[in-house]
N, C-alpha and C. Protein backbone atom coordinates (compact mmCIF):
# COMPACT_ATOMS: atom_id res chain seq x y z
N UNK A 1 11.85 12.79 2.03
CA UNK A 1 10.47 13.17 2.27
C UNK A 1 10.32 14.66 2.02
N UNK A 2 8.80 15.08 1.32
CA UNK A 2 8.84 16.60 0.87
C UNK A 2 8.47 17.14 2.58
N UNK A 3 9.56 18.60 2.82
CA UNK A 3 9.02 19.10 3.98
C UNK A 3 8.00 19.99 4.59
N UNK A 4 6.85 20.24 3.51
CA UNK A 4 5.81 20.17 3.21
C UNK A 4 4.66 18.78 3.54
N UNK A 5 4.98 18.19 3.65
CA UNK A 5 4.33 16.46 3.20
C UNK A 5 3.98 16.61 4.69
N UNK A 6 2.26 16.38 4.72
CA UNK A 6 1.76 16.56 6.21
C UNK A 6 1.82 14.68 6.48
N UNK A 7 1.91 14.58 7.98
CA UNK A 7 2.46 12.97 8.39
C UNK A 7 1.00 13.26 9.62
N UNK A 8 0.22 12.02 9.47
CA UNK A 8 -0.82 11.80 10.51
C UNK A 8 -0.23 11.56 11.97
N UNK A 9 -0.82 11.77 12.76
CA UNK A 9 -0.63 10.99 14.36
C UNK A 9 -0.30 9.58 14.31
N UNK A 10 -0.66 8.83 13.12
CA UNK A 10 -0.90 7.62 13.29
C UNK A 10 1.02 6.99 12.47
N UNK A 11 1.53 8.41 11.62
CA UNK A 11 2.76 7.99 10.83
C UNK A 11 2.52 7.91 9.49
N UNK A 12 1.21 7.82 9.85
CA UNK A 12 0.88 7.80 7.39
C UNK A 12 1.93 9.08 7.12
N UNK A 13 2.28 9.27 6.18
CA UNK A 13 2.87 10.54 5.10
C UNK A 13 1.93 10.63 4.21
N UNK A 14 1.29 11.73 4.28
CA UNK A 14 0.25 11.77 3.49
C UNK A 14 0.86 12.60 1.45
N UNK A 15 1.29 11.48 1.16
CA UNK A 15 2.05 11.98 0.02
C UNK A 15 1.49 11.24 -0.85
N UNK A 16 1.55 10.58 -2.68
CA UNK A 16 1.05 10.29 -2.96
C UNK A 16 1.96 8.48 -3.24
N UNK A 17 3.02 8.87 -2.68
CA UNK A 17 4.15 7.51 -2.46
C UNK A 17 3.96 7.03 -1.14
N UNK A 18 3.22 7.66 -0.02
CA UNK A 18 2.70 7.64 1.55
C UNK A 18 1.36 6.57 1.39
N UNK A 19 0.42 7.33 0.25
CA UNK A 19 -0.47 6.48 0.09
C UNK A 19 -0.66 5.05 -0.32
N UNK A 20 0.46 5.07 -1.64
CA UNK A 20 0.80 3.66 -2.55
C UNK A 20 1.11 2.71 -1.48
N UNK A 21 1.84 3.31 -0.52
CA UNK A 21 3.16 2.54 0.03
C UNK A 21 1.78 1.84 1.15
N UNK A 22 0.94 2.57 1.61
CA UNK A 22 -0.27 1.65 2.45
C UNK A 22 -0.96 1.03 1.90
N UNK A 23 -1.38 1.11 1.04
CA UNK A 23 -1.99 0.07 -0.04
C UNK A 23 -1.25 -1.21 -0.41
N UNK A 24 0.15 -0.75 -0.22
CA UNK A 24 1.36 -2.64 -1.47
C UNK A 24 1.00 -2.66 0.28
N UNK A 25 1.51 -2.28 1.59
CA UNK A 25 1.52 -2.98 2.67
C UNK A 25 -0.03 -3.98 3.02
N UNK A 26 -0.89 -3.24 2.62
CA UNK A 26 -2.25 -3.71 3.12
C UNK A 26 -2.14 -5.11 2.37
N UNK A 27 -2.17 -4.87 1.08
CA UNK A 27 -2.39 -6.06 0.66
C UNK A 27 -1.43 -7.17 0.69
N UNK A 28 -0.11 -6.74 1.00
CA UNK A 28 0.71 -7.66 1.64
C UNK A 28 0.54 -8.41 2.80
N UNK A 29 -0.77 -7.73 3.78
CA UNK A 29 -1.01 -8.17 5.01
C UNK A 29 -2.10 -9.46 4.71
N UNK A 30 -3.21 -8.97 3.74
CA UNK A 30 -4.75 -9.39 2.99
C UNK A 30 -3.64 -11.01 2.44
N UNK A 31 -2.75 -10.90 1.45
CA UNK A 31 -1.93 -12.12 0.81
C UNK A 31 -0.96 -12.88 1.74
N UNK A 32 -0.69 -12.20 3.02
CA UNK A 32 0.44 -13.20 3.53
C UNK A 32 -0.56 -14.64 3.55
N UNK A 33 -1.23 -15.20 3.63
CA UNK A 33 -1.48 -16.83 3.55
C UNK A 33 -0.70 -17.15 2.25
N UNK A 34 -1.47 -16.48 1.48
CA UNK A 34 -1.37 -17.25 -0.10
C UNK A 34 0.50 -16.98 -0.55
N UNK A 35 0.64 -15.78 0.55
CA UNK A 35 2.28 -15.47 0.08
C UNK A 35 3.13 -17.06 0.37
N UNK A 36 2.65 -17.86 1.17
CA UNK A 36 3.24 -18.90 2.08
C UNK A 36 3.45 -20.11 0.91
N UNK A 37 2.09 -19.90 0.46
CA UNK A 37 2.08 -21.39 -0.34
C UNK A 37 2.62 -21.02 -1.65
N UNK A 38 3.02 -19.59 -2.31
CA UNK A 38 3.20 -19.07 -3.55
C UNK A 38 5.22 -19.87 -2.66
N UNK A 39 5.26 -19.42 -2.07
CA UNK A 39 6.75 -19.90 -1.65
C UNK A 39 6.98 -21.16 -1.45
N UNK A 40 6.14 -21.79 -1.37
CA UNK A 40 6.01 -23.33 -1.44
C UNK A 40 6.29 -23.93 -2.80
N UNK A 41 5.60 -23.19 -3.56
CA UNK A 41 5.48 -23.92 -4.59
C UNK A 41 6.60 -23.30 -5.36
N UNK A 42 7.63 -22.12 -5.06
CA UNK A 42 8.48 -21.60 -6.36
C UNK A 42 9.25 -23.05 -5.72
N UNK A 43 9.50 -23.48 -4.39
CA UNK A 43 10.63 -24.90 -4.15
C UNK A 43 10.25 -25.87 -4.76
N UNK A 44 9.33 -26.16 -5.49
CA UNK A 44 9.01 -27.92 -6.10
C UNK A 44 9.01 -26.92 -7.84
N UNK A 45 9.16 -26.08 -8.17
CA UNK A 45 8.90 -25.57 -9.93
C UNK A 45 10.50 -25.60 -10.51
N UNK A 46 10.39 -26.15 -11.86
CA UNK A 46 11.58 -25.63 -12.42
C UNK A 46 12.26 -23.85 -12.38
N UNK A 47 13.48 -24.25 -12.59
CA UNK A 47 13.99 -22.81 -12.01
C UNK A 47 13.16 -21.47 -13.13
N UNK A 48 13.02 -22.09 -14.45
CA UNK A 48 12.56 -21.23 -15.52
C UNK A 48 11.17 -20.74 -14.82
N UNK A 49 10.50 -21.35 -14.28
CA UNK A 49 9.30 -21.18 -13.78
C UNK A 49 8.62 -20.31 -12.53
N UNK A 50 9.71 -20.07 -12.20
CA UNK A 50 10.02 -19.32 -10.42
C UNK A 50 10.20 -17.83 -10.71
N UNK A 51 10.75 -17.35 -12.19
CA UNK A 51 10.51 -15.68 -12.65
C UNK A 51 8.76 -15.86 -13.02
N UNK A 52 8.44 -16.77 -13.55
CA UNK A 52 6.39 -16.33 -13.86
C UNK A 52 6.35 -16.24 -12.73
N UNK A 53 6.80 -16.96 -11.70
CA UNK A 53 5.57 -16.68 -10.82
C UNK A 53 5.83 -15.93 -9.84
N UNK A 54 7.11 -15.13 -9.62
CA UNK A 54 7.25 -13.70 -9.13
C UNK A 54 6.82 -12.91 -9.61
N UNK A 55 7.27 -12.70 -11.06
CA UNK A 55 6.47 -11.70 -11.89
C UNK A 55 5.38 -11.66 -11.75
N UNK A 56 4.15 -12.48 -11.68
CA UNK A 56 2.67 -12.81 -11.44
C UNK A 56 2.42 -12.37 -9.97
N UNK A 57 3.68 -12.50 -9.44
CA UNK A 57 3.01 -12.30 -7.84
C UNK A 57 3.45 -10.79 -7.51
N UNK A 58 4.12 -10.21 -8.37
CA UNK A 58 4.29 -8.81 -8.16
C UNK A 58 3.16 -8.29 -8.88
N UNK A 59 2.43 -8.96 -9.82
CA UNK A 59 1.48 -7.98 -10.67
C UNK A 59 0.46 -8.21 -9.81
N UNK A 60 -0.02 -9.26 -9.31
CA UNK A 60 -1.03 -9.52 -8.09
C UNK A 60 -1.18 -8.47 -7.19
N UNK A 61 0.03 -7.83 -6.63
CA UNK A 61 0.25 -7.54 -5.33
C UNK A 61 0.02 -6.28 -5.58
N UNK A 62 0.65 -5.66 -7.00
CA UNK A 62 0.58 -4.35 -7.20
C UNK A 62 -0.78 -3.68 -7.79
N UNK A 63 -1.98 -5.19 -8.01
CA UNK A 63 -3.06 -4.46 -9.07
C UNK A 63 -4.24 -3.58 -8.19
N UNK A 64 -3.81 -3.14 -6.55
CA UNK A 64 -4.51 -2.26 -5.58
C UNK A 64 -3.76 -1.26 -5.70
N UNK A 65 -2.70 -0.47 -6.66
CA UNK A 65 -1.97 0.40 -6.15
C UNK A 65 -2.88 1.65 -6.42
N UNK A 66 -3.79 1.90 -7.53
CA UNK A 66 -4.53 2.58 -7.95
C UNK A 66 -5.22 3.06 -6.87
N UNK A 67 -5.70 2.78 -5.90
CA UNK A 67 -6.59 2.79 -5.13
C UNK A 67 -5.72 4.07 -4.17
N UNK A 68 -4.09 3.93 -4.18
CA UNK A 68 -3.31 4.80 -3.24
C UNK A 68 -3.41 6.10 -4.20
N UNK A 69 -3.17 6.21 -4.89
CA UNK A 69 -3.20 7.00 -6.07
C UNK A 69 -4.86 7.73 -6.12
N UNK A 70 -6.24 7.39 -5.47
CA UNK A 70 -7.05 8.12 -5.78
C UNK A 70 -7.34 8.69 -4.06
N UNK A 71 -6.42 7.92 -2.99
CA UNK A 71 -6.64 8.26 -1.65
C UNK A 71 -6.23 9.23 -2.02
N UNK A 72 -4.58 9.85 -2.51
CA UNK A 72 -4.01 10.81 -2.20
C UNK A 72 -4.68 12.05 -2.91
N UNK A 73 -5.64 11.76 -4.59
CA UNK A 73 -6.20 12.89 -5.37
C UNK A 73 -7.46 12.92 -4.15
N UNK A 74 -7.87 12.49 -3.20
CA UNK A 74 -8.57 12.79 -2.41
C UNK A 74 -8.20 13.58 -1.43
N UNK A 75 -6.89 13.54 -0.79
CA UNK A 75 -6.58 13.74 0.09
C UNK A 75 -6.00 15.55 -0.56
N UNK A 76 -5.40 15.41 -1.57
CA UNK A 76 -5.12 16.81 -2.36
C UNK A 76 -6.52 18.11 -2.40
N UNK A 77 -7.16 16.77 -3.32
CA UNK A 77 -8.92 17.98 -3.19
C UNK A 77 -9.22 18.71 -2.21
N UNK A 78 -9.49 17.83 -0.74
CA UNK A 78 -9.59 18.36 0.65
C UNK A 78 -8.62 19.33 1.16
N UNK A 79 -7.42 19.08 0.61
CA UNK A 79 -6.36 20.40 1.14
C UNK A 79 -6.79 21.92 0.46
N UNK A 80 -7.40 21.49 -0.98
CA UNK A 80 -7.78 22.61 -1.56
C UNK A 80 -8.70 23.61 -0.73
N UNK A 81 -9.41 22.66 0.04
CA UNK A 81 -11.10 23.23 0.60
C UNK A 81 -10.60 23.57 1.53
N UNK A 82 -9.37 22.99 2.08
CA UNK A 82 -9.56 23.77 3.39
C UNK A 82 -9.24 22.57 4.57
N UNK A 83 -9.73 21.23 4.29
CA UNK A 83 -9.45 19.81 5.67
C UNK A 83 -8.95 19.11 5.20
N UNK A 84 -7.54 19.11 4.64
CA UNK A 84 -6.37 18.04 4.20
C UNK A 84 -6.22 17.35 5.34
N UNK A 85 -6.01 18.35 6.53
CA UNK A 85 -5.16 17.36 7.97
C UNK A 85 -6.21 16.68 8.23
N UNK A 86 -7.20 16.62 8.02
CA UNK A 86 -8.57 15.59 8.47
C UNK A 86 -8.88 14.39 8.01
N UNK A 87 -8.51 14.82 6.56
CA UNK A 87 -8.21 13.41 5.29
C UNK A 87 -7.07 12.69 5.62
N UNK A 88 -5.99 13.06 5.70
CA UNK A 88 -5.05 12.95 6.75
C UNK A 88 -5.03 12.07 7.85
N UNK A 89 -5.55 12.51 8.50
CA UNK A 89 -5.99 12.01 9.81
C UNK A 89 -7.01 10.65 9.84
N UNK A 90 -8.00 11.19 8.81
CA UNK A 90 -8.67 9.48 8.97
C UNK A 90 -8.27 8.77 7.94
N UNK A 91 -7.40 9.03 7.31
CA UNK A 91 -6.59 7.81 6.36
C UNK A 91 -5.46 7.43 7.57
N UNK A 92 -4.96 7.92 7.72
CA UNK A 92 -3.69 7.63 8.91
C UNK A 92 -4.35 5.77 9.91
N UNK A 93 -5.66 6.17 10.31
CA UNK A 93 -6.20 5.46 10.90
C UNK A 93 -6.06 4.13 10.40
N UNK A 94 -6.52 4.20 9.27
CA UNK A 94 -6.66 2.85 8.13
C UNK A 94 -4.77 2.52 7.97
N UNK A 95 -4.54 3.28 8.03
CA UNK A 95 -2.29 3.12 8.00
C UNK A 95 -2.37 2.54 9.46
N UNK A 96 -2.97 2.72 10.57
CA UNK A 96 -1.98 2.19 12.31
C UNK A 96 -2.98 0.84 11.81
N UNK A 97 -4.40 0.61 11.82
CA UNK A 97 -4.51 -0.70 11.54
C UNK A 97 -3.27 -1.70 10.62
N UNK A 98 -3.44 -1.03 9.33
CA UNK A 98 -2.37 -2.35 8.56
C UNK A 98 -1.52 -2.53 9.35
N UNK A 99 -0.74 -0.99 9.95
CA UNK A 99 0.74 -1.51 10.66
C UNK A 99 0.33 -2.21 11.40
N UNK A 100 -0.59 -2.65 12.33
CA UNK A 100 -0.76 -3.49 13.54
C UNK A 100 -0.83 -4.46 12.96
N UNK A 101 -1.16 -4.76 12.11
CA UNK A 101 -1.65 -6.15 11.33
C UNK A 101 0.56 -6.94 11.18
């Protein structure tokens, strides 16, 4: 971790791998149903068939990562001005929800 890299009350790392990393979790939380039956079904598919549909379920999982990636050019801008720890701080918020989840 950079020792620089401001960390919310809540544990976010407000970095731009801090951000990604709440985003693959969120939507890991948003997909656990469908994660259940995607595991259901790699047990009844031929074995050739069980890399598509990891591969598919990693591209699924990963097509919100963008979204961590414009928290953090957000969260950068605000440090410029002057209230990073604030951006910080109410992203953190949206991080203790997922973790609770």
């Amino acid at each position: 971790m950079n020792r620089d890299a401001k960390v919310s009350s809540t544990g976010l790392v407000c970095t731009n791998d801090g951000f990604v990393k709440m985003i693959a979790e969120g939507t890991d939380v948003l997909l656990g149903p469908l994660s259940i039956v995607k595991e259901l079904a790699i047990g009844m598919v031929p074995e050739n068939f069980k890399k598509a549909i990891n591969y598919g379920w990693a591209g699924a999982t990963g097509l919100g990562n963008w979204m961590g990636y414009v928290m953090a050019s957000t969260y950068h801008a605000a440090e410029e001005v002057g209230f990073g720890t604030d951006i910080c701080e109410a992203w953190g918020y949206g991080y203790w929800v997922i973790d609770q989840l």
